[in-house]
Protein backbone atom coordinates (compact mmCIF):
# COMPACT_ATOMS: atom_id res chain seq x y z
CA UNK A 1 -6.79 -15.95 -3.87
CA UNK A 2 -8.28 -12.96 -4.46
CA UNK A 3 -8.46 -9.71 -2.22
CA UNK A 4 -9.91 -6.28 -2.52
CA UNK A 5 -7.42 -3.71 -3.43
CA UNK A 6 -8.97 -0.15 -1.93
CA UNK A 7 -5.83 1.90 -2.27
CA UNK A 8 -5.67 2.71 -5.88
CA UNK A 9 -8.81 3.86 -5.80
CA UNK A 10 -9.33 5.59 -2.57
CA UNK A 11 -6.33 7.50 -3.71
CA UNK A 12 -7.88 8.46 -7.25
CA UNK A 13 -11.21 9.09 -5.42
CA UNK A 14 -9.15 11.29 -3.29
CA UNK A 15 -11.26 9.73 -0.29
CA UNK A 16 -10.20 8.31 3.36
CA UNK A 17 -11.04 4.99 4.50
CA UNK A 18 -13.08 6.49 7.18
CA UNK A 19 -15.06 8.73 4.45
CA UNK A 20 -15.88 5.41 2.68
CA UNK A 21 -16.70 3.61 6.11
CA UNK A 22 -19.67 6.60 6.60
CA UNK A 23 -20.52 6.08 2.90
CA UNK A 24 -21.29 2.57 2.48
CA UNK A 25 -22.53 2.12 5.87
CA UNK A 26 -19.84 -0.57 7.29
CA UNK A 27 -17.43 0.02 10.28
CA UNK A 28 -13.97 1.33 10.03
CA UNK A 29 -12.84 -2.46 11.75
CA UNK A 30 -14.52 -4.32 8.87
CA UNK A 31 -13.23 -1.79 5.68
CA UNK A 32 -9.71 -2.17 7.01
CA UNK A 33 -10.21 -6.16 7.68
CA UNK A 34 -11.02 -5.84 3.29
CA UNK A 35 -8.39 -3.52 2.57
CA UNK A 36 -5.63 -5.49 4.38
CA UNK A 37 -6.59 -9.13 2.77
CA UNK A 38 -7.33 -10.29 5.83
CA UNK A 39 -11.14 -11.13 5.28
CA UNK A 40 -12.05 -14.67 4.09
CA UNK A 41 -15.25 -13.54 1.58
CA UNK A 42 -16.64 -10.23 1.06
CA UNK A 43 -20.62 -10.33 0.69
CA UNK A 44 -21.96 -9.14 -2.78
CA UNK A 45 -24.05 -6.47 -1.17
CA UNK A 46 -21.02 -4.90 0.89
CA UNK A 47 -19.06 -4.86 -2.63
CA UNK A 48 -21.74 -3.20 -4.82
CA UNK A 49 -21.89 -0.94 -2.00
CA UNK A 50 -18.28 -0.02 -2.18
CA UNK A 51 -18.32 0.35 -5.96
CA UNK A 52 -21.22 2.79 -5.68
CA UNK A 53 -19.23 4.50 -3.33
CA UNK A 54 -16.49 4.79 -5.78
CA UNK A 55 -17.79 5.03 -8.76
CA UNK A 56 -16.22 1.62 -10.08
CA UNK A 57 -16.86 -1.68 -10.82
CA UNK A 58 -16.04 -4.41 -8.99
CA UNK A 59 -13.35 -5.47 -11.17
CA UNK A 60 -11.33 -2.29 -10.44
CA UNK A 61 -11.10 -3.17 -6.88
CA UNK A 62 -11.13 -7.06 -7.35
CA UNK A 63 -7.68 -8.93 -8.00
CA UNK A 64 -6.55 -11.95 -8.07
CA UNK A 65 -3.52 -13.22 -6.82
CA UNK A 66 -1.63 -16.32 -8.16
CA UNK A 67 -0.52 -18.54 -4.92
CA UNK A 68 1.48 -20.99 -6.58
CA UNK A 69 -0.08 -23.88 -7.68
């Protein structure tokens, strides 16, 4: 599985999940929906939006998590 991991960054970024919300133009509901692992796919668009946003690349904020197999 993988799942976008915001807190590391937000934290180096010194930034709120609200102040990224107004940044990359999506609502508060659908950040935290990403940050939590809860969403099913995350569009390409939305992430290069968020990496602008933070300065990163998407593998900074992309990780992939062994379930077992």
């Amino acid at each position: 599985m993988i799942r976008v991991d915001l807190d590391m960054m937000l934290l180096k970024r010194k930034m709120s999940l609200t102040e990224l919300s107004q940044k990359v133009g999506i609502t508060l509901a659908n950040l935290s929906i990403l940050k939590t692992g809860k969403a099913k796919a995350v569009r390409l668009q939305t992430l290069d939006a968020i990496c602008e946003a933070l300065d990163c690349q998407p593998g900074d904020i992309l990780v992939r998590e062994d379930q077992g197999m």
